[in-house]
Protein backbone atom coordinates (compact mmCIF):
# COMPACT_ATOMS: atom_id res chain seq x y z
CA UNK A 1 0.00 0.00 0.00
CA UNK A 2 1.75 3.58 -1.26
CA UNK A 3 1.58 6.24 1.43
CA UNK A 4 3.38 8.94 -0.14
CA UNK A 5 5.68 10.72 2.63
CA UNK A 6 5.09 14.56 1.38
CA UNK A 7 1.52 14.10 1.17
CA UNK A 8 -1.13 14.91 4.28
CA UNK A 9 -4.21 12.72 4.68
CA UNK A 10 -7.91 13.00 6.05
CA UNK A 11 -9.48 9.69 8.17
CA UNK A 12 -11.91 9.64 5.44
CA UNK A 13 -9.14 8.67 3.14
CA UNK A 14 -8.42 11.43 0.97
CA UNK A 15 -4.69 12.88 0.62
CA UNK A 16 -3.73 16.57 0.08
CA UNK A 17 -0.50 18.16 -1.87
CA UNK A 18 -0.05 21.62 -0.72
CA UNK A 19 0.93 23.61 -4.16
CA UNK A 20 1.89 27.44 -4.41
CA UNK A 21 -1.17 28.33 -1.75
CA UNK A 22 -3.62 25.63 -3.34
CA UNK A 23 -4.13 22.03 -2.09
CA UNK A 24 -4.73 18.99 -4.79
CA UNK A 25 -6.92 16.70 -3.51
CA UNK A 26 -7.44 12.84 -4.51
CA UNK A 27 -8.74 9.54 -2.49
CA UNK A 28 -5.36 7.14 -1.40
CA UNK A 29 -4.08 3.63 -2.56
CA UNK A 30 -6.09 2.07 0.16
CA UNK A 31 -9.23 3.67 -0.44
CA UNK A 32 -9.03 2.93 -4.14
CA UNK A 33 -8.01 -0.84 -3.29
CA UNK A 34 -11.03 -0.90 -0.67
CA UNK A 35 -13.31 0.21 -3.62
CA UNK A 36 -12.54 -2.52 -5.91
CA UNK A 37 -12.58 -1.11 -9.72
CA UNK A 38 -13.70 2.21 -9.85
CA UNK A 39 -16.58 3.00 -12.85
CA UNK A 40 -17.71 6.30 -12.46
CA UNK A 41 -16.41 9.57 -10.71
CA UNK A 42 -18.80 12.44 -9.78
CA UNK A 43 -16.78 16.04 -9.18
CA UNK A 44 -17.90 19.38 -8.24
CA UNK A 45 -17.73 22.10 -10.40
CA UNK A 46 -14.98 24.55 -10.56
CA UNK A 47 -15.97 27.46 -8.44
CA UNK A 48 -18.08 25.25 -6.02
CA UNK A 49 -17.35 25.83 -2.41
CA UNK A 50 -15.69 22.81 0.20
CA UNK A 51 -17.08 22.70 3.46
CA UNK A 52 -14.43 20.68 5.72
CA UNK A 53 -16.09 17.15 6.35
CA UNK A 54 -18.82 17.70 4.04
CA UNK A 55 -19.61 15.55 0.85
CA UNK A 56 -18.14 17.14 -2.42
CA UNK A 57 -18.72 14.53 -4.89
CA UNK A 58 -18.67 10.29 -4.86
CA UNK A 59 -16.84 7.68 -6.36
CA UNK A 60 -18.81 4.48 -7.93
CA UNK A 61 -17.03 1.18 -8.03
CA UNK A 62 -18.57 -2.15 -8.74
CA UNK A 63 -18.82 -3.30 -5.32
CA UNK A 64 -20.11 0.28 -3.85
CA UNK A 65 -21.02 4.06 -4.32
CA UNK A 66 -18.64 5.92 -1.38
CA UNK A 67 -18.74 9.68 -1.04
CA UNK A 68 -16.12 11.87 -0.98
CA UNK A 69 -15.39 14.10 2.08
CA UNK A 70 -13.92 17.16 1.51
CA UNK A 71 -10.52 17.49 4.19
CA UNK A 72 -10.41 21.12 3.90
CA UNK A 73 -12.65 24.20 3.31
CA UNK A 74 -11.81 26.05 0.11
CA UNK A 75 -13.43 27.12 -3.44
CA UNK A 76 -12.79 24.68 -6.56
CA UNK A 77 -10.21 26.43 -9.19
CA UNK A 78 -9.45 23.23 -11.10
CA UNK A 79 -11.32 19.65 -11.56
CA UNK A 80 -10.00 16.62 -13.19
CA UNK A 81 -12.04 16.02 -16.37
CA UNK A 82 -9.88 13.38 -17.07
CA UNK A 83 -11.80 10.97 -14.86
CA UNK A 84 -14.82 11.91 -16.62
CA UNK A 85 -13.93 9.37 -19.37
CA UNK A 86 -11.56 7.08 -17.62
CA UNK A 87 -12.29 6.83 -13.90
CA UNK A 88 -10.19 3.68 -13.93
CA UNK A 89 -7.26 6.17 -13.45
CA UNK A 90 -8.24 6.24 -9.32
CA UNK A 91 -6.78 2.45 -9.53
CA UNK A 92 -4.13 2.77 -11.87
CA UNK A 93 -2.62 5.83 -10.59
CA UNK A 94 -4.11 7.14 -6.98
CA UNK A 95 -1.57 10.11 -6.05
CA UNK A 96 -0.66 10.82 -9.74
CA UNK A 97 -3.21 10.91 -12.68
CA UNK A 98 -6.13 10.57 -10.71
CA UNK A 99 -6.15 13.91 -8.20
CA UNK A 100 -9.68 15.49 -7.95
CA UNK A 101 -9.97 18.93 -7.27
CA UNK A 102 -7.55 21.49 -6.86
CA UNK A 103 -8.80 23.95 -4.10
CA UNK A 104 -7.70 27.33 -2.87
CA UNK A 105 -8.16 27.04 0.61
CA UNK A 106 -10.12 29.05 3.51
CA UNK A 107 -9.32 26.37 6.08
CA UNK A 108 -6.16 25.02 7.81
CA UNK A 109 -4.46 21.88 7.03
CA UNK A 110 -3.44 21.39 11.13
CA UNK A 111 -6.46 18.74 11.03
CA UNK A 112 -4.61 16.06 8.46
CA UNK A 113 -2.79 13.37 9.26
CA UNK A 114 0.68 13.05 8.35
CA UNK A 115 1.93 10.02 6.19
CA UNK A 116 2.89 7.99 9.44
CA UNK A 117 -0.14 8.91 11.35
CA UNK A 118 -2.51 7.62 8.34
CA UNK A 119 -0.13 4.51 7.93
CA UNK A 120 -1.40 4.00 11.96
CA UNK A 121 -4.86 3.95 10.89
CA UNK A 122 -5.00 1.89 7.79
CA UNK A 123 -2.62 -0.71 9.23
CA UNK A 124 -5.40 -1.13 12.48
């Protein structure tokens, strides 16, 4: 299972790259292996508002539907359309082609998990 060292991470599973005053946002190797083959990804739009803990889209695989919680507050500057057409990227490539949303934030990151602390909690 790929934790990524420079990344931050939510309970709910989602990881966080901190990027010139914006945070990229995607779901980890774990929850994509959880999920099982991943069909359909459903976004916000750009411009759509975050609210920490809150639902901002879902990700259908052929086991489940799972929602996405949203480990910051922050407007949407960027979705990736890419998963529109081939959602499969959230298997094949978790922390690379298959980020989410890019997000300017309007809440601290001081509530995410570092890599070792989320290692803690998958590994339980």
């Amino acid at each position: 299972m790929s934790v990524p060292k420079e990344l931050l991470y939510s309970k709910e599973h989602e990881w966080v790259k901190k990027e010139d005053g914006k945070v990229r946002i995607g779901i980890t190797d774990f929850a994509q292996d959880e999920l099982g083959d991943i069909v359909f990804v459903e976004l916000p739009e750009p411009g759509d508002e975050l609210e920490m803990n809150e639902p901002f889209g879902s990700v259908e695989s052929v086991k489940t539907v799972s929602e996405l919680y949203a480990p910051i507050s922050g407007k949407v500057v960027e979705v990736n359309e890419e998963l529109e057409d081939s959602p499969e990227l959230v298997n094949e490539s978790p922390y690379e082609k298959a980020w989410m949303v890019v997000v300017e934030p309007t809440s601290e990151l001081d509530d995410l998990l570092t890599a070792e602390a989320y290692e803690e909690i998958i590994s339980e």
